[in-house]
Protein backbone atom coordinates (compact mmCIF):
# COMPACT_ATOMS: atom_id res chain seq x y z
CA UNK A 1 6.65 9.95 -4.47
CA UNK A 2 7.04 9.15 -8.19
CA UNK A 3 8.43 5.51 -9.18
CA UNK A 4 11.00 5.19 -11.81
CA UNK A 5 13.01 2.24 -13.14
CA UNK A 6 13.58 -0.67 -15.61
CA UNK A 7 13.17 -4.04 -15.83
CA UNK A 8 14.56 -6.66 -18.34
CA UNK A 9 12.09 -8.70 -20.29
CA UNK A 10 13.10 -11.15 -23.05
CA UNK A 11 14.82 -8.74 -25.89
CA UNK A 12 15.45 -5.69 -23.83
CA UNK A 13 14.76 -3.22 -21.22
CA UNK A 14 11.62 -1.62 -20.22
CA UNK A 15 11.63 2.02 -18.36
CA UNK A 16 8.80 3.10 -16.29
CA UNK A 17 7.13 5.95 -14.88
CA UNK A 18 4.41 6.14 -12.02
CA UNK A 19 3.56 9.58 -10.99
CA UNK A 20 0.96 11.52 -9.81
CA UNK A 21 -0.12 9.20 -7.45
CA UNK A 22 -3.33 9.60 -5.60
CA UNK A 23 -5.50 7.96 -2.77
CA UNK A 24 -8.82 8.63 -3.74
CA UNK A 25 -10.54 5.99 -1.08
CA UNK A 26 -9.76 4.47 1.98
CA UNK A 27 -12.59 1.82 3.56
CA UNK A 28 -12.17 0.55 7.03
CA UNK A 29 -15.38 -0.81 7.79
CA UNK A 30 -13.77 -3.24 10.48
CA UNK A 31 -11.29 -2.19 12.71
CA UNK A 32 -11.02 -3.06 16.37
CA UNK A 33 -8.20 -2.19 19.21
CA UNK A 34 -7.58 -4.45 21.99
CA UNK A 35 -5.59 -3.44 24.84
CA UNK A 36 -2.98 -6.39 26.13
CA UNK A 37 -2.20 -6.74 29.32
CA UNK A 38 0.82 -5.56 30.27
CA UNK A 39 2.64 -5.54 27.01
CA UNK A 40 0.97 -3.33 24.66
CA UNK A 41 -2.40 -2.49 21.69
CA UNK A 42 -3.55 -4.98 19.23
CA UNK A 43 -5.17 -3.27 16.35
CA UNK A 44 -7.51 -5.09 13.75
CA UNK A 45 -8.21 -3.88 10.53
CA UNK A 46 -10.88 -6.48 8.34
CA UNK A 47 -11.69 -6.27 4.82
CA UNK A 48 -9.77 -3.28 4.00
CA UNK A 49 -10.15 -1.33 0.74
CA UNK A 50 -7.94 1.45 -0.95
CA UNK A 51 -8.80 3.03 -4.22
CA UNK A 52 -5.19 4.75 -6.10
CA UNK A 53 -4.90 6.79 -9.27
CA UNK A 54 -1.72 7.20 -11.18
CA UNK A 55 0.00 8.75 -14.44
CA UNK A 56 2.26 5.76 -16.21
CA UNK A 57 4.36 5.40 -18.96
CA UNK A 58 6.40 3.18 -20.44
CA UNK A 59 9.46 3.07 -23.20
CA UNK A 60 11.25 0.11 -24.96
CA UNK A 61 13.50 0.07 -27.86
CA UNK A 62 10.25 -0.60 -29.77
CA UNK A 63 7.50 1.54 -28.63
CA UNK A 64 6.27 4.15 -25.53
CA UNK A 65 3.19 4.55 -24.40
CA UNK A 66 1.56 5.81 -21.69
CA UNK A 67 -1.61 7.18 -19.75
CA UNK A 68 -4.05 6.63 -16.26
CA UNK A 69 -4.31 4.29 -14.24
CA UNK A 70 -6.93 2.85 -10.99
CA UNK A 71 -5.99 0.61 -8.84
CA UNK A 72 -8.64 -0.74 -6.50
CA UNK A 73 -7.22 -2.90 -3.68
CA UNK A 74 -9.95 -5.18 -1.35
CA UNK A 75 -10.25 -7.56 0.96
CA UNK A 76 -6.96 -6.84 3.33
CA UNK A 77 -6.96 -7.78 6.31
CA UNK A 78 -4.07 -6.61 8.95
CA UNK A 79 -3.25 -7.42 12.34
CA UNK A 80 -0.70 -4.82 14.62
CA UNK A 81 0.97 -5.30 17.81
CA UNK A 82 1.86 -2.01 19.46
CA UNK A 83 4.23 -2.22 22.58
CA UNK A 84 4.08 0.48 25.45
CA UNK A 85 6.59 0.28 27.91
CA UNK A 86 5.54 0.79 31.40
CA UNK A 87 7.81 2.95 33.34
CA UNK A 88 6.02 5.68 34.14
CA UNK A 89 9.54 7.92 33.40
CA UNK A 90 9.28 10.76 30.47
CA UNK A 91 6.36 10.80 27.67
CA UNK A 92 4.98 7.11 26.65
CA UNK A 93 6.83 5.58 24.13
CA UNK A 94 5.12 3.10 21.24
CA UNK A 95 6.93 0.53 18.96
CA UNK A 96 5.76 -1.99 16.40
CA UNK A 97 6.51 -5.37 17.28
CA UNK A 98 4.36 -7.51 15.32
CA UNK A 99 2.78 -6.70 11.73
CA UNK A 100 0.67 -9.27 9.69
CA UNK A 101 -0.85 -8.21 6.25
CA UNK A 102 -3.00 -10.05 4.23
CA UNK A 103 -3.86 -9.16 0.61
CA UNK A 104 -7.07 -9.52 -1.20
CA UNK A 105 -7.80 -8.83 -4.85
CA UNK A 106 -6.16 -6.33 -6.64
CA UNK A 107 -7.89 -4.63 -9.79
CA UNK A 108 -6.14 -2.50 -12.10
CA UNK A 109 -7.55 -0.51 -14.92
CA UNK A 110 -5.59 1.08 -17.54
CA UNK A 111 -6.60 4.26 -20.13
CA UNK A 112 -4.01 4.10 -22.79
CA UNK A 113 -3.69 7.82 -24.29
CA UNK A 114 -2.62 6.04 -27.71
């Protein structure tokens, strides 16, 4: 979905557009699922990537502008606990119990149209 707001910054307000956004790459190259006895699935996810282009624009009281955008996310790492229920009744339920994310470096490259 698009994002839309404002934000105050020193003499006024800024509006904002994102839309049009994209995943154009998504690297897993380590991931690993662990089964844990008796209470659920740990999933492992190392040095992550993700690759996201956008339209944006921008208005203050003084100027607009507005134009593409890539974001290239790297080095996340994220850890998931899954828990399965063991009751053998109806289909198998999963829940989330446990979520850690860690961030790497973020890149971001803006083309101005003006």
């Amino acid at each position: 979905p698009d994002l839309t707001g404002h934000e105050k910054f020193g003499l006024g307000n800024v509006k904002y557009n994102i839309s049009g956004i994209h995943i154009t790459a998504v690297e897993l190259p380590s991931a690993s699922i662990s089964l844990l006895p008796g209470s659920g699935i740990k999933l492992v996810i190392g040095n992550a990537s993700l690759t996201i282009n956008m339209n944006w624009n921008i208005r203050t009281w003084m100027f607009k502008d507005s134009g593409r955008s890539t974001v290239h996310i790297s080095k996340v790492f994220v850890t998931a606990i899954f828990s399965t229920p063991l009751d053998n009744i109806g289909p198998t339920l999963m829940s989330l119990t446990s979520c850690r994310t860690t961030p790497g470096d973020i890149d971001i490259k803006l083309n101005r149209k003006s």
